[in-house]
N, C-alpha and C. Protein backbone atom coordinates (compact mmCIF):
# COMPACT_ATOMS: atom_id res chain seq x y z
N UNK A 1 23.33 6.78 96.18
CA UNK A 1 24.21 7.37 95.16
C UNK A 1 23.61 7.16 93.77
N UNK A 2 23.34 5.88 93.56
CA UNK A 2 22.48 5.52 92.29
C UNK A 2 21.22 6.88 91.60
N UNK A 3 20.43 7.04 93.02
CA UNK A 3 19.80 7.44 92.85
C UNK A 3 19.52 8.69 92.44
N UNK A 4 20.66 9.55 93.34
CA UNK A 4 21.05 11.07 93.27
C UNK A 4 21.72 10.97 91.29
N UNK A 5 22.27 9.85 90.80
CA UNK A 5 23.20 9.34 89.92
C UNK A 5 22.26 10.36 88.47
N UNK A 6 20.85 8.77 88.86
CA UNK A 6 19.55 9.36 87.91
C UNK A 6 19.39 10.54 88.03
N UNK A 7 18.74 10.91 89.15
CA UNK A 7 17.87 12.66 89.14
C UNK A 7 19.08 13.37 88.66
N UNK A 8 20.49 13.06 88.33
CA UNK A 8 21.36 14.32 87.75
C UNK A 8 21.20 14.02 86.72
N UNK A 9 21.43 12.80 85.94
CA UNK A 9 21.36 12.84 84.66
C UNK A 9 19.60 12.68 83.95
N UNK A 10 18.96 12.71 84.93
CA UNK A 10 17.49 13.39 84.07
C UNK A 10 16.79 14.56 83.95
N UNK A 11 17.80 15.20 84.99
CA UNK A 11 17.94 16.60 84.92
C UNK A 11 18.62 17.09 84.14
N UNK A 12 20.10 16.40 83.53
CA UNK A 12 20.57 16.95 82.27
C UNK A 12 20.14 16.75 81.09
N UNK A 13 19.62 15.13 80.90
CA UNK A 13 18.44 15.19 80.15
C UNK A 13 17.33 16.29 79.37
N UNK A 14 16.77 16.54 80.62
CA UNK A 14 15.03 17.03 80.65
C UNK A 14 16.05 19.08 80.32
N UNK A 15 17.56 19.08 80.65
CA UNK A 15 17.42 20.40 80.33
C UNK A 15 17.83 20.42 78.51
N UNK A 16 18.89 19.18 78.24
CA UNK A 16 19.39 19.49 77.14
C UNK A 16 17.87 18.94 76.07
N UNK A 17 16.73 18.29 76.21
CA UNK A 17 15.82 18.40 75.72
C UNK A 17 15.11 19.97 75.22
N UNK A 18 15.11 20.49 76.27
CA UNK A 18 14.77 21.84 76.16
C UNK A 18 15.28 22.76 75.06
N UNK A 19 16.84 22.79 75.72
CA UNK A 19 17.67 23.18 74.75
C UNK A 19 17.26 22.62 73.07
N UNK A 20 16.87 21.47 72.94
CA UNK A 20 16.80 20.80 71.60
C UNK A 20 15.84 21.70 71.02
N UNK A 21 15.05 22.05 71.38
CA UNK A 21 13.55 22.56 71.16
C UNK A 21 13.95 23.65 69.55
N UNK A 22 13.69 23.12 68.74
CA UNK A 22 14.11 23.68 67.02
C UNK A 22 13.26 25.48 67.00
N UNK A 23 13.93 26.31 66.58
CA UNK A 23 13.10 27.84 66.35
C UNK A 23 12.25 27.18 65.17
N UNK A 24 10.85 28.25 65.29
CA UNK A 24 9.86 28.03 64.51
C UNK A 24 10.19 28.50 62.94
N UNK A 25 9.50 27.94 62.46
CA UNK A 25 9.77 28.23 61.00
C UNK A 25 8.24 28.90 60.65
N UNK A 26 8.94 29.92 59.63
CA UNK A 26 8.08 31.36 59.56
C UNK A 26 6.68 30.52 58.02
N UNK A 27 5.71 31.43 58.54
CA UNK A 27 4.39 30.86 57.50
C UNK A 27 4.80 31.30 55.84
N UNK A 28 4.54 30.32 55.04
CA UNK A 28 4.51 30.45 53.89
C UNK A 28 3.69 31.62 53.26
N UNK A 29 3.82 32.35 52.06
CA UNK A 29 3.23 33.50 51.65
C UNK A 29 1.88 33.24 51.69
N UNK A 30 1.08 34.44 52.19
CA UNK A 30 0.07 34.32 52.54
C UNK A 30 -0.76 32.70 52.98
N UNK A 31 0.17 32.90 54.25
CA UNK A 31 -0.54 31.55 55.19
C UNK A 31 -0.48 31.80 56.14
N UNK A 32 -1.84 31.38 57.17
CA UNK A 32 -2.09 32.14 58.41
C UNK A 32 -1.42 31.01 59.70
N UNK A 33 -0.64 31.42 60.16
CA UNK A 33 -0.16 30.26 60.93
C UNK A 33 -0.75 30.50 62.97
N UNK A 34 -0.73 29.13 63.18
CA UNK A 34 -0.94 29.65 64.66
C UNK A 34 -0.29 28.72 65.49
N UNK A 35 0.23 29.92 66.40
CA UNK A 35 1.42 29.69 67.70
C UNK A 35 0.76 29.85 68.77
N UNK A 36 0.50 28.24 69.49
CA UNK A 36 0.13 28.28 71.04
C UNK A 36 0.85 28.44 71.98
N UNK A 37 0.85 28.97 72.91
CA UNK A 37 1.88 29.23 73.61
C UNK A 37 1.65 28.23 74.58
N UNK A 38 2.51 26.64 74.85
CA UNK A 38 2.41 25.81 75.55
C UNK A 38 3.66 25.47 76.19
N UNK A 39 4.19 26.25 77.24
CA UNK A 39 5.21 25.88 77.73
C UNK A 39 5.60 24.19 78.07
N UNK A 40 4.55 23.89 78.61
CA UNK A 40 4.95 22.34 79.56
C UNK A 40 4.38 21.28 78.83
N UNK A 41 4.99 20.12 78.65
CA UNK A 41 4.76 18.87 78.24
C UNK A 41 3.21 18.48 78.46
N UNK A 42 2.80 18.99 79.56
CA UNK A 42 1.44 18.45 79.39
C UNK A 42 0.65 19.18 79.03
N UNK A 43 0.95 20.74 78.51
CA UNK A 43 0.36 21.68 78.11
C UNK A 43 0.59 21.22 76.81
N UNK A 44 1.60 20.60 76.33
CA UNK A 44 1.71 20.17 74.48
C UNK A 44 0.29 18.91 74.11
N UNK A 45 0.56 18.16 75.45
CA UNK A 45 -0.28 16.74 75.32
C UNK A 45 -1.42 17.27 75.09
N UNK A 46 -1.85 17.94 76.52
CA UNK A 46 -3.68 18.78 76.19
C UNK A 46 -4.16 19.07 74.79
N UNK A 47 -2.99 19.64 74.12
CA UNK A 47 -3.26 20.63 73.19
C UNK A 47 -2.89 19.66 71.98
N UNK A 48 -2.47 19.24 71.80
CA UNK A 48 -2.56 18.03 70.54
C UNK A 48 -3.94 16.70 70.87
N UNK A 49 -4.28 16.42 71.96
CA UNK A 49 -5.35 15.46 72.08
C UNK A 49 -6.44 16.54 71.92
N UNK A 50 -6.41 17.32 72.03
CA UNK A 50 -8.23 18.16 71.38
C UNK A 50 -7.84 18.75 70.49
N UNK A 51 -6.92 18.85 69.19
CA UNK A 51 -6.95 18.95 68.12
C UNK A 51 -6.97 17.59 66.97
N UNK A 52 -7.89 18.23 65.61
CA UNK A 52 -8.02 16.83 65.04
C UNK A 52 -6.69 16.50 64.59
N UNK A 53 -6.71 14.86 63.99
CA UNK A 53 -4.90 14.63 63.53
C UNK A 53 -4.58 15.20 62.57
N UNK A 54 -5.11 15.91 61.52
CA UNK A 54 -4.83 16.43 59.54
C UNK A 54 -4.33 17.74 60.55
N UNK A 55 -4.93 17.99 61.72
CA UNK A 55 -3.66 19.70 61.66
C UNK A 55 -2.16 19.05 62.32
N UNK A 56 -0.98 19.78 61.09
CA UNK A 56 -0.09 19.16 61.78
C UNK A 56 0.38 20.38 62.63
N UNK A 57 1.47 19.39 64.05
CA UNK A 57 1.49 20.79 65.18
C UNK A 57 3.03 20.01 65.60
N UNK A 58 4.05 21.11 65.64
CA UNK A 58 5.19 21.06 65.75
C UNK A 58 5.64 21.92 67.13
N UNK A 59 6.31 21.38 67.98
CA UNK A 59 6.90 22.22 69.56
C UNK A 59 7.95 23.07 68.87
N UNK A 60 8.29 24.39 68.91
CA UNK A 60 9.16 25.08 68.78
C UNK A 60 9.29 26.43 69.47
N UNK A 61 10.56 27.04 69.29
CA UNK A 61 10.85 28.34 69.85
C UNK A 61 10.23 28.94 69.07
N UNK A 62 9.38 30.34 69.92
CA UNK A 62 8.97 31.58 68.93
C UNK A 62 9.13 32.66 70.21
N UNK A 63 10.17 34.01 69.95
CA UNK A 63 10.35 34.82 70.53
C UNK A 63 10.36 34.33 72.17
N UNK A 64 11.46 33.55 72.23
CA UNK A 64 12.10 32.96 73.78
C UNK A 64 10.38 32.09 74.06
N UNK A 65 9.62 31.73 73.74
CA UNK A 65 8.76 30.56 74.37
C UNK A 65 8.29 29.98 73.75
N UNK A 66 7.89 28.61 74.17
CA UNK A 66 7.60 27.45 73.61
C UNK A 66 6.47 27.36 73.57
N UNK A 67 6.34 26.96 71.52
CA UNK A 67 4.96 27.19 71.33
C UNK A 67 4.57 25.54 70.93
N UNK A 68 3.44 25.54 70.30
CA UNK A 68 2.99 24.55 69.35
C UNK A 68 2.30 25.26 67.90
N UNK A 69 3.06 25.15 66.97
CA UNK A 69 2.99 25.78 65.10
C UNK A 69 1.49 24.92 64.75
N UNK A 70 0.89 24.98 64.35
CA UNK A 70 -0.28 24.78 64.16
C UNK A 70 -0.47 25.28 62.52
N UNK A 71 -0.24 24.58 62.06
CA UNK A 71 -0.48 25.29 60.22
C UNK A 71 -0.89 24.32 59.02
N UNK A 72 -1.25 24.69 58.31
CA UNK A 72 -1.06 26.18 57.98
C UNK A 72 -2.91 26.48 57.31
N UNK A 73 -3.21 27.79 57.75
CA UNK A 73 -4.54 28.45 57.13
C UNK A 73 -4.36 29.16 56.55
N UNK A 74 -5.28 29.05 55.36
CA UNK A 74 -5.17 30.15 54.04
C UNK A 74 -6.20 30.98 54.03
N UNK A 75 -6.88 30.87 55.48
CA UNK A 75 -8.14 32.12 55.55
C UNK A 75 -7.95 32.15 56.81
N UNK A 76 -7.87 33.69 57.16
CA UNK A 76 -8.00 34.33 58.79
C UNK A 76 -8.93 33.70 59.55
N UNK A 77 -10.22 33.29 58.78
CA UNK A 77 -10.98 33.15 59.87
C UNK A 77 -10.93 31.70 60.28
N UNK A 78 -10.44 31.21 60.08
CA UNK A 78 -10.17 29.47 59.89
C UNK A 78 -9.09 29.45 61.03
N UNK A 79 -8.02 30.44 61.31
CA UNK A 79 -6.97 30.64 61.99
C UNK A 79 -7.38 30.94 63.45
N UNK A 80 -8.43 32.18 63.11
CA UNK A 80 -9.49 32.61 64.31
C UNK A 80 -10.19 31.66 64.91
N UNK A 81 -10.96 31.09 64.11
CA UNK A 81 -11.97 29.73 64.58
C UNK A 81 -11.27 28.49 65.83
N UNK A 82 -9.97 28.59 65.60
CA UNK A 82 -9.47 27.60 66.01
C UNK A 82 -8.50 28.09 67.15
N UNK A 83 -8.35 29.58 66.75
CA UNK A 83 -7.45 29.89 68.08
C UNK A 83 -8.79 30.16 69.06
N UNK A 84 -9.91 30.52 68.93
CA UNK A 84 -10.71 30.64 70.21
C UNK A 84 -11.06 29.12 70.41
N UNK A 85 -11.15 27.91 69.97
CA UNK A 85 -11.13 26.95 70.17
C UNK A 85 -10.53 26.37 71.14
N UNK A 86 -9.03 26.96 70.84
CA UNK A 86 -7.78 26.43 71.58
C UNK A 86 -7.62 26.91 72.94
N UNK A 87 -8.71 28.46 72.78
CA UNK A 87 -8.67 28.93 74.06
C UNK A 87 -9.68 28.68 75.17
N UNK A 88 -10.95 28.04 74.47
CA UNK A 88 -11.97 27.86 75.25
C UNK A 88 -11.96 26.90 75.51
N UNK A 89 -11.35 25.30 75.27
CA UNK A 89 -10.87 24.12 75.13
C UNK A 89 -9.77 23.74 75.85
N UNK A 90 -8.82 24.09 75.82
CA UNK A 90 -7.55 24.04 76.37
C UNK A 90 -7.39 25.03 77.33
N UNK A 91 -7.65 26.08 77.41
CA UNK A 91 -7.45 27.53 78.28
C UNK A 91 -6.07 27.89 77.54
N UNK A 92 -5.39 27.63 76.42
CA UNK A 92 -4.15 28.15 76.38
C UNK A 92 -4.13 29.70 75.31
N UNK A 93 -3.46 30.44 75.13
CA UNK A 93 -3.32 31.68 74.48
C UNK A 93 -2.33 31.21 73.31
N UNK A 94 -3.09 32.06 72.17
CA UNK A 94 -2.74 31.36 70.69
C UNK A 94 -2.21 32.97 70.52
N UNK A 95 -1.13 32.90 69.04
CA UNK A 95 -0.59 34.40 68.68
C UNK A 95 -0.54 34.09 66.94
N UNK A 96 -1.65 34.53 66.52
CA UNK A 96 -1.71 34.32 64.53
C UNK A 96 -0.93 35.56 64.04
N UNK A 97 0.04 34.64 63.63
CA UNK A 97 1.13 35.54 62.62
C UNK A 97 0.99 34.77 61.12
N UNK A 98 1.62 35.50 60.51
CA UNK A 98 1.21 35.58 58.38
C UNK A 98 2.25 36.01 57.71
N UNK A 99 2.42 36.10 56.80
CA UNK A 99 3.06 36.20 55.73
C UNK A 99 2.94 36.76 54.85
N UNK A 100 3.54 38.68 54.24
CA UNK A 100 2.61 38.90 52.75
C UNK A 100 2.72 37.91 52.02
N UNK A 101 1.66 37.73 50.49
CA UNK A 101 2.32 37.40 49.55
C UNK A 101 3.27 38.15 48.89
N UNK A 102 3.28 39.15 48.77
CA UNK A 102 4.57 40.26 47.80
C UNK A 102 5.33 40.16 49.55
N UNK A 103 6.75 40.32 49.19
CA UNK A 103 7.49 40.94 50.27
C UNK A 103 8.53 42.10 49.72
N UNK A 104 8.07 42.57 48.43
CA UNK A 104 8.67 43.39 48.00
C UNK A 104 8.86 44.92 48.63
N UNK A 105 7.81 44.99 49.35
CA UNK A 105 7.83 46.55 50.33
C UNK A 105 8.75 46.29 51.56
N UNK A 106 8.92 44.81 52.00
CA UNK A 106 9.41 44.42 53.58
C UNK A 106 10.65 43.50 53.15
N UNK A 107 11.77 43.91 52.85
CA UNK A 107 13.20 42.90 53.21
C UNK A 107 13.70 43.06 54.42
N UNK A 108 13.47 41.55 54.96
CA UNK A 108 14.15 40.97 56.10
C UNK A 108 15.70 41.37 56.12
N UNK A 109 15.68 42.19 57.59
CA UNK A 109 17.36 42.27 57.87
C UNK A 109 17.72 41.24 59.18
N UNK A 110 17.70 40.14 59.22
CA UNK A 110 17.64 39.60 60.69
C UNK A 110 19.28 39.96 61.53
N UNK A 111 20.09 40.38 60.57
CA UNK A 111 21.13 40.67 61.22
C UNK A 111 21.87 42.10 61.94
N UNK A 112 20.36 42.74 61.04
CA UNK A 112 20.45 43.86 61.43
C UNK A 112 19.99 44.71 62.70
N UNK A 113 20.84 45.77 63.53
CA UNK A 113 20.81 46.01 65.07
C UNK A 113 19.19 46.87 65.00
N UNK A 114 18.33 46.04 65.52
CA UNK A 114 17.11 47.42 65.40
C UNK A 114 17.44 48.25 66.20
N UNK A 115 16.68 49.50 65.37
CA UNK A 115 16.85 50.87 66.29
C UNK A 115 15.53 51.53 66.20
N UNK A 116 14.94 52.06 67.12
CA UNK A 116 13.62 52.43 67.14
C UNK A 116 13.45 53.69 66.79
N UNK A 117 12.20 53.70 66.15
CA UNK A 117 11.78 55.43 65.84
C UNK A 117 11.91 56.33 66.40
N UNK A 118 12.30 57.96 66.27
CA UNK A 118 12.10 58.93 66.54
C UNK A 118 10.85 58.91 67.47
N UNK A 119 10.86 59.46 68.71
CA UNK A 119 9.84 59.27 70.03
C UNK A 119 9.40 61.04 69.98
N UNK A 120 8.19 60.51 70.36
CA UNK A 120 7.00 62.30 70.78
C UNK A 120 7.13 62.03 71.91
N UNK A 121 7.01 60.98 72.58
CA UNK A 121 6.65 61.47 73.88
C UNK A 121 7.55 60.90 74.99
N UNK A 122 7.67 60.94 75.94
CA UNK A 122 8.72 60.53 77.37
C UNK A 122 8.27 58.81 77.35
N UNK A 123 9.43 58.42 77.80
CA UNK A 123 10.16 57.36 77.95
C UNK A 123 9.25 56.59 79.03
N UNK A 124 8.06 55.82 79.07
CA UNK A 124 7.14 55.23 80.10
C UNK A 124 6.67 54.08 80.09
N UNK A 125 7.88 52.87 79.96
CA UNK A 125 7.19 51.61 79.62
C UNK A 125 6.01 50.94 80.50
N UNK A 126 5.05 50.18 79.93
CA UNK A 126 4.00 50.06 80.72
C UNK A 126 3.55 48.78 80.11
N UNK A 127 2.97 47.79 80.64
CA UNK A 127 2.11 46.94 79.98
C UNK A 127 0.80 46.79 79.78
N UNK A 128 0.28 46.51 78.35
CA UNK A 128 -0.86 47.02 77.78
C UNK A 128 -1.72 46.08 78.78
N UNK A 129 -3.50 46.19 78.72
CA UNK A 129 -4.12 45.71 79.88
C UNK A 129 -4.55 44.78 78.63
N UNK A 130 -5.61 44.05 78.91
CA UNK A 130 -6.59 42.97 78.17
C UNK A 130 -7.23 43.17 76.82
N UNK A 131 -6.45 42.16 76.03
CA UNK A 131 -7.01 42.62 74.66
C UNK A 131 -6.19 41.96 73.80
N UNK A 132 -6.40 42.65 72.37
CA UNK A 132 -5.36 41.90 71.30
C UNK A 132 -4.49 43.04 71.05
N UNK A 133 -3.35 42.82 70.54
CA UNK A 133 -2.34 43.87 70.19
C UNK A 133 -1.87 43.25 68.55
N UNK A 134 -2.43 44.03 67.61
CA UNK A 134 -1.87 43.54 66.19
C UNK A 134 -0.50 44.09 66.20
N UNK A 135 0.74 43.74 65.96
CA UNK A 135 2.09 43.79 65.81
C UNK A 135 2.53 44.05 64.48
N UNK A 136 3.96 45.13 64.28
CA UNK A 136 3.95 44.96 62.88
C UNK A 136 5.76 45.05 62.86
N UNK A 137 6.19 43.75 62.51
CA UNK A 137 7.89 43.79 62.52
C UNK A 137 8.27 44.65 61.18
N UNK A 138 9.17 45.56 61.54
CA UNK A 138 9.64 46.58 60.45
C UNK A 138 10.80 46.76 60.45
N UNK A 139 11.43 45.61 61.22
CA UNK A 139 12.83 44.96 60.11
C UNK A 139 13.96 46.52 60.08
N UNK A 140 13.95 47.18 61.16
CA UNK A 140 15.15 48.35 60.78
C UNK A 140 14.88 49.09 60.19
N UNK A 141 13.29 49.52 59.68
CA UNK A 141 13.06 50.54 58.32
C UNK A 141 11.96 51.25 59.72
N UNK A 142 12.20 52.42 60.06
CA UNK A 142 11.12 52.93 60.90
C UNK A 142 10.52 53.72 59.32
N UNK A 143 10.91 53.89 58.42
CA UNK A 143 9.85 54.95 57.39
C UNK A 143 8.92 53.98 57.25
N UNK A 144 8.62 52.82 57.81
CA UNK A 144 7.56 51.82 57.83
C UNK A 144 6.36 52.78 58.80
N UNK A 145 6.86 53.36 59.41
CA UNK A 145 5.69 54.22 60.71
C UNK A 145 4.66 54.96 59.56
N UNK A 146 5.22 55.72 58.44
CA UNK A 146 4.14 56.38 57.99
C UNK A 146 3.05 55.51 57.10
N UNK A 147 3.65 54.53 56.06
CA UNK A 147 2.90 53.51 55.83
C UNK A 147 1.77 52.60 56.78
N UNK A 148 2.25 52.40 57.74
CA UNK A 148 1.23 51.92 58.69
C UNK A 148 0.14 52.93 58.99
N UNK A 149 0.39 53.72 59.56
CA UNK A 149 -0.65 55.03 59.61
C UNK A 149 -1.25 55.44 58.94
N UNK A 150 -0.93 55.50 57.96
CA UNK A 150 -1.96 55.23 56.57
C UNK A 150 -3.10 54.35 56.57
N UNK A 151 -2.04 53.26 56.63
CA UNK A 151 -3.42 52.11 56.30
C UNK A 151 -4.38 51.67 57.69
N UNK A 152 -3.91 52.01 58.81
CA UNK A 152 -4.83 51.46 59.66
C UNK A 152 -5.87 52.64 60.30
N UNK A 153 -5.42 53.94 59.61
CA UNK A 153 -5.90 55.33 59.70
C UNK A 153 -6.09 55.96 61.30
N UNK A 154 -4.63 56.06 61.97
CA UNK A 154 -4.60 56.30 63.44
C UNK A 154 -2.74 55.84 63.55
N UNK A 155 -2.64 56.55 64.81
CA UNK A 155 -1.53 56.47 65.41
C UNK A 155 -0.98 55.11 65.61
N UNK A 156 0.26 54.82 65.04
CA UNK A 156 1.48 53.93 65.27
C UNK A 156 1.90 53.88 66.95
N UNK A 157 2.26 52.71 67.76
CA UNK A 157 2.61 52.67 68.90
C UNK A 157 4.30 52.21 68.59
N UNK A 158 4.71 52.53 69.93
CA UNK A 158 6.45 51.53 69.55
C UNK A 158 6.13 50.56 71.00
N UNK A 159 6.46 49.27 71.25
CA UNK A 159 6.37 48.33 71.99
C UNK A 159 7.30 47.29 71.81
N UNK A 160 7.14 46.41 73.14
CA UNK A 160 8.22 45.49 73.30
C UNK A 160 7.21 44.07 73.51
N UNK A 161 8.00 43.07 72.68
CA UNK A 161 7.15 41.92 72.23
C UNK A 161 8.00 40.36 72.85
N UNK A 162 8.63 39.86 73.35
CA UNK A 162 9.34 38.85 73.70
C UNK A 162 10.78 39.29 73.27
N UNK A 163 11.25 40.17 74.03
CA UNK A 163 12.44 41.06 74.29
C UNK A 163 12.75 41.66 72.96
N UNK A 164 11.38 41.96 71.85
CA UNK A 164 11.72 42.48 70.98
C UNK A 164 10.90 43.49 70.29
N UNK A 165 11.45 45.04 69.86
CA UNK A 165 11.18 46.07 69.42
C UNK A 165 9.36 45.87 68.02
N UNK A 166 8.51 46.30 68.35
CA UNK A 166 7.33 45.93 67.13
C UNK A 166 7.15 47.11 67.07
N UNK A 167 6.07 47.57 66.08
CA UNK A 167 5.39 48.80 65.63
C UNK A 167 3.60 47.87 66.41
N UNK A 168 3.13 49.19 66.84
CA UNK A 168 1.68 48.80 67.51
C UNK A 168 0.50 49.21 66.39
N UNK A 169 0.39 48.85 66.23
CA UNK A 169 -1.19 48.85 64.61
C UNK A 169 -2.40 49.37 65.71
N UNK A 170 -2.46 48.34 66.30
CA UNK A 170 -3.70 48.38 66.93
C UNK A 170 -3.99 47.45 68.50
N UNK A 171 -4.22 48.35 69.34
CA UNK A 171 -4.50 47.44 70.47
C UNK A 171 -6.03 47.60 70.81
N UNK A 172 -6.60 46.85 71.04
CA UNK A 172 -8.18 46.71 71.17
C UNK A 172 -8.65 45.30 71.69
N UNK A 173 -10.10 45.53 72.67
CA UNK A 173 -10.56 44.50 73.22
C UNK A 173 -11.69 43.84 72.14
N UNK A 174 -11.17 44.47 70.92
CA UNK A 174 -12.40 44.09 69.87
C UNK A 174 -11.89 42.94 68.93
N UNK A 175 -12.44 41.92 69.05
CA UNK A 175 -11.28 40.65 68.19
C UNK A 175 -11.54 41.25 66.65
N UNK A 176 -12.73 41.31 66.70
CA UNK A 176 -12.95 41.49 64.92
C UNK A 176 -12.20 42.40 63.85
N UNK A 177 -12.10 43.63 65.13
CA UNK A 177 -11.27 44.81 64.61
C UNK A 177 -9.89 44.35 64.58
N UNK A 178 -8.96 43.68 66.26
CA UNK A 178 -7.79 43.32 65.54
C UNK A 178 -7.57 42.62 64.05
N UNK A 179 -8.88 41.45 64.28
CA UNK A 179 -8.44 40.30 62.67
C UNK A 179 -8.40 41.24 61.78
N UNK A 180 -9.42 42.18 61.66
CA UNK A 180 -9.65 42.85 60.39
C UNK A 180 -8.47 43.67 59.78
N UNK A 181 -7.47 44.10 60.92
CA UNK A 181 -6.23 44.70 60.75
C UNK A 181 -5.35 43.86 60.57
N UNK A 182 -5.48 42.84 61.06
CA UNK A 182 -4.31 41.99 60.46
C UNK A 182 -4.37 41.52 59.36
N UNK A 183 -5.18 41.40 58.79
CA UNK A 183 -5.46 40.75 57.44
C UNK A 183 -5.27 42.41 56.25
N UNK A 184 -5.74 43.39 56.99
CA UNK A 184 -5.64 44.92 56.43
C UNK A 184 -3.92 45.03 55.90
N UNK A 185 -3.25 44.51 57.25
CA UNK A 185 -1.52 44.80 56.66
C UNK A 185 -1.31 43.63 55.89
N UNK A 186 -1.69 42.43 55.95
CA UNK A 186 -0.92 41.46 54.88
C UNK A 186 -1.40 42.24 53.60
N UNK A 187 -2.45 42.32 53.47
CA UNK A 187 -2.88 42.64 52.11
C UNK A 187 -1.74 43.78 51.40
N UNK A 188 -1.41 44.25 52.68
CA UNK A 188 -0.81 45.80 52.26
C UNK A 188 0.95 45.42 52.03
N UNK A 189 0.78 44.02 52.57
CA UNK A 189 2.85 43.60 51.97
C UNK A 189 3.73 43.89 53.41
N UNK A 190 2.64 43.71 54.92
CA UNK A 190 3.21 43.50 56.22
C UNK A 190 3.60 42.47 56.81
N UNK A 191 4.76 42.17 57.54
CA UNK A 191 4.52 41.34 58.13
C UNK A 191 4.08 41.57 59.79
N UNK A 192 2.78 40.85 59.74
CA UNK A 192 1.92 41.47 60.95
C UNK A 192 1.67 40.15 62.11
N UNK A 193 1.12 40.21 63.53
CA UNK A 193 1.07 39.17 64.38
C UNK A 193 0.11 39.86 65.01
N UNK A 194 -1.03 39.18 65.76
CA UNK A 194 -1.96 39.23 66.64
C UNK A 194 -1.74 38.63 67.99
N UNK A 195 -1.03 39.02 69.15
CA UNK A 195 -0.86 38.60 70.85
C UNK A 195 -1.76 39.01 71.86
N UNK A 196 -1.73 38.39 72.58
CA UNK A 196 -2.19 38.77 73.78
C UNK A 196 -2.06 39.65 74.36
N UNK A 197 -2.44 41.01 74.37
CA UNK A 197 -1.87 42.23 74.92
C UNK A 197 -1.29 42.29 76.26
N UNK A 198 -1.63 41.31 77.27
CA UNK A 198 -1.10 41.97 78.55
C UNK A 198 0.24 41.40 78.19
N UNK A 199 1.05 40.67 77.60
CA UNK A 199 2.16 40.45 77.10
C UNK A 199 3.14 41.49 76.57
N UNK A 200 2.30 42.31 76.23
CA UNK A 200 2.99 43.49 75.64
C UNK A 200 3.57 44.87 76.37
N UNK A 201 4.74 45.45 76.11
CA UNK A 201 5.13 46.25 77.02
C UNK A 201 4.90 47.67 76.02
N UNK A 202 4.06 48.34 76.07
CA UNK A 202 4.23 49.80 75.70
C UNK A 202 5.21 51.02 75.83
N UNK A 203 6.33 51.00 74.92
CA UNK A 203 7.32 51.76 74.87
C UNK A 203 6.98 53.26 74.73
N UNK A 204 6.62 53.78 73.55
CA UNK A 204 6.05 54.67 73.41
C UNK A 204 4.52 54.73 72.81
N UNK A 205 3.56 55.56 73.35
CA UNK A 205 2.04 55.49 72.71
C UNK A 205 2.11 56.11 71.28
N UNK A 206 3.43 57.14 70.76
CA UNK A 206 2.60 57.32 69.54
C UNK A 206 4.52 57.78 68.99
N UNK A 207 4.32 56.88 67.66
CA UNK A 207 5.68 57.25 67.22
C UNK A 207 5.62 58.65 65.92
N UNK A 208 6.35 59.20 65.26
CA UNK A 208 6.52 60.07 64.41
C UNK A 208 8.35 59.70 64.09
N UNK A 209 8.08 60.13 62.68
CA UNK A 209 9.61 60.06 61.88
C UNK A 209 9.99 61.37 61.45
């Protein structure tokens, strides 16, 4: 009885721990932050013993999974350097998200119901194959679709990101080209993210407003 006593209450434990697990807190203006995606305790341990101690690294929620915050870089490639680090080192998958400095083009509605763009084409969710997928949260404003298209000079995607609605910039097996786009929309006053594409669910391939 004792025993069954423990394994219940370290099971309520080990769940309301979980539960504890704090949402991530978003990167300071223009700061390149990076989110490992380390579900399990010993996936946190791995991943803090082969990083040096000056990076500080915090367990938190980011879009329903548990990452490790890794921050903060004030140059992409410093962000880059260290997420292939993390991946060739650890085996784990890193996701560099940023911050404009102006956010004057992008006000946050977090309370607001997204609703997705005007669709060209039929309804075919699919998940993207191997690669990076640059992300671009647009916050309830789809007139964000023509701005993007602009600047990345090619078709806007609509996709689904950790049960949540993004604009697609760019999916490509080319790292340089994603960084180069991600750093293309901060400059431009986006708030933009670089994932793992097979993560990604392809809603529609090409949006219009």
């Amino acid at each position: 009885m004792s025993f069954a006593s423990a394994g219940l209450i370290g099971g309520m434990s080990s769940a309301f721990a979980q539960q504890a697990i704090p949402l991530c807190q978003p990167p300071n203006a223009g700061e390149y932050l990076l989110l490992v995606v380390s579900p399990t305790a010993n996936n946190q341990k791995q991943l803090r013993s082969a990083l040096p101690p000056e990076l500080k690294t915090i367990t938190c929620k980011y879009l329903n999974e548990t990452v490790t915050r890794v921050g903060g870089f004030n140059k992409i490639d410093d962000a880059n350097r260290w997420a292939r680090y993390v991946s060739n080192i650890v085996g784990l998958s890193a996701i560099i998200t940023t911050r404009p400095t102006t956010t004057a083009n992008v006000q946050p509605q977090p309370q607001a119901q997204l609703q997705s763009p005007q669709q060209t084409v039929s309804y075919n969710p699919q998940a993207l194959g191997e690669g990076y997928a640059v992300l671009v949260d647009y916050y309830n404003r789809p007139e964000l679709v023509n701005s993007v298209q602009q600047l990345v000079g090619g078709n806007v995607g609509f996709v689904s990101y950790g049960q949540r609605p993004y604009l697609l910039a760019v999916y490509t097996t080319n790292q340089s080209e994603a960084y180069n786009t991600l750093q293309k929309l901060n400059n431009g006053g986006f708030v933009a993210s670089i994932v793992d594409s097979r993560k990604v669910i392809l809603l529609r391939s090409t949006v219009r407003l």
